[in-house]
Protein backbone atom coordinates (compact mmCIF):
# COMPACT_ATOMS: atom_id res chain seq x y z
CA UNK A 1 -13.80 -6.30 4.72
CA UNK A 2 -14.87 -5.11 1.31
CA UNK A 3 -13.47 -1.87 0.44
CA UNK A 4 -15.36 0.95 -1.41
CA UNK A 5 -14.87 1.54 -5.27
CA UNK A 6 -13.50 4.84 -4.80
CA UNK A 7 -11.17 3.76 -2.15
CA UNK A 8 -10.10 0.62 -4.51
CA UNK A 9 -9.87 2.96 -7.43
CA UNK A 10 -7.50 5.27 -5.29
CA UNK A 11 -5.46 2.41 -4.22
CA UNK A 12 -5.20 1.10 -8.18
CA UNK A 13 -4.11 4.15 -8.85
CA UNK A 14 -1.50 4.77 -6.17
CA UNK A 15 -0.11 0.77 -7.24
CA UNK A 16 0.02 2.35 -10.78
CA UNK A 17 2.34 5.05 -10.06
CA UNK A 18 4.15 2.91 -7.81
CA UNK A 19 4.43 0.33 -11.44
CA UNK A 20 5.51 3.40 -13.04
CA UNK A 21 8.16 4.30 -10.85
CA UNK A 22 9.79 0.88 -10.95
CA UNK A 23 9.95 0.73 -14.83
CA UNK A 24 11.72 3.91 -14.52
CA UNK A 25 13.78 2.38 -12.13
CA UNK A 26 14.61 -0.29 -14.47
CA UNK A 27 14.71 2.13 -17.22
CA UNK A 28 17.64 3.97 -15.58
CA UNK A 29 19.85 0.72 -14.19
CA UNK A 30 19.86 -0.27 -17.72
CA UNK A 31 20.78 3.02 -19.16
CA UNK A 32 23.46 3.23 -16.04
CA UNK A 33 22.22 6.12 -14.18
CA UNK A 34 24.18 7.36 -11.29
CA UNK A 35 23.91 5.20 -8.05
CA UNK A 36 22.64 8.01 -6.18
CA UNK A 37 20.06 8.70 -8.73
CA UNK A 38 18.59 5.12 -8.80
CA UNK A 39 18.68 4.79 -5.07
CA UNK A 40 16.46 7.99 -4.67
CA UNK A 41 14.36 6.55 -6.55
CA UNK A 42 14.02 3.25 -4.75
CA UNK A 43 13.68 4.57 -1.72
CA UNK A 44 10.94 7.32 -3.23
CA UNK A 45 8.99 3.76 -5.06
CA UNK A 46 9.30 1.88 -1.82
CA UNK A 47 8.24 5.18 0.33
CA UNK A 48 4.72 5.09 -2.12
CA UNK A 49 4.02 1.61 -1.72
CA UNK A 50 4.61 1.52 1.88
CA UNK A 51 2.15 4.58 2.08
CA UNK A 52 -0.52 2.77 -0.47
CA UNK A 53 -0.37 -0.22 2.71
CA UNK A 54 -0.85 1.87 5.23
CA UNK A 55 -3.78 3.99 3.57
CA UNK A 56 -5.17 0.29 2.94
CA UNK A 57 -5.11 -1.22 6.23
CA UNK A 58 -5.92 1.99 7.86
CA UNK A 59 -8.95 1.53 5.55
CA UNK A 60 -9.95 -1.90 6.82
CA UNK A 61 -9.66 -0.66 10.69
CA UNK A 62 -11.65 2.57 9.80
CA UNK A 63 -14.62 -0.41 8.22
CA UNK A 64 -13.79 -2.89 11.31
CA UNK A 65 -14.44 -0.30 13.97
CA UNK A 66 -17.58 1.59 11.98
CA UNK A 67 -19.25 -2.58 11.38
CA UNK A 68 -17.62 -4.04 14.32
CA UNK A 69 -20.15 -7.31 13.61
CA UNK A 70 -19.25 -7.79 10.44
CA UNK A 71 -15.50 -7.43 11.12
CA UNK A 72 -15.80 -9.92 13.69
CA UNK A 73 -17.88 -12.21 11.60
CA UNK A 74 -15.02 -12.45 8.76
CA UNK A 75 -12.31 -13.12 11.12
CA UNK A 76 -10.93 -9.49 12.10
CA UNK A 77 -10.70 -9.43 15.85
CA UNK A 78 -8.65 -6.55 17.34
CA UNK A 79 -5.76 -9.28 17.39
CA UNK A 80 -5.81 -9.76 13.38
CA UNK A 81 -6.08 -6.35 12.72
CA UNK A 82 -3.00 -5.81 15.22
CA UNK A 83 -1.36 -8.46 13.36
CA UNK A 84 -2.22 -6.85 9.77
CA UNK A 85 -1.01 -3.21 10.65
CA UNK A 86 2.64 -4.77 12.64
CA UNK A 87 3.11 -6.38 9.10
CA UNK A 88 3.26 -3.05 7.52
């Protein structure tokens, strides 16, 4: 399923911050920042790009059940799409 621009541009921009956040991540382990620090923020980076997954495959089913044709045609059957959101 092909995704809108402005739903691709939100998504590049949510992987962005999510690039941001691990540089700062890195940023801090080399300039040996507190372990409770760092952690916050891995769990806060891994938080975002568990969110950016879900807001994308939520995305695909929201396409899949509005052309349900179309869906079918490129392979998503209500199994796939099962399959997809249970990887998440």
């Amino acid at each position: 399923m092909h995704l809108s621009e402005q739903e691709v541009a939100d998504l590049v921009r949510r992987l962005h911050r999510v690039e941001g956040q691990i540089r700062g991540i890195a940023g801090m382990l080399e300039d040996g920042r507190e372990c409770r620090d760092v952690a916050t923020q891995f769990a806060a980076a891994t938080q975002a790009l568990r969110r950016a997954g879900y807001q994308f495959v939520s995305q695909t089913l929201a396409h899949c059940l509005t052309e349900p044709e179309t869906a079918a045609d490129e392979g998503y059957s209500p199994e796939e799409l099962e399959r997809l959101f249970l990887r998440l």
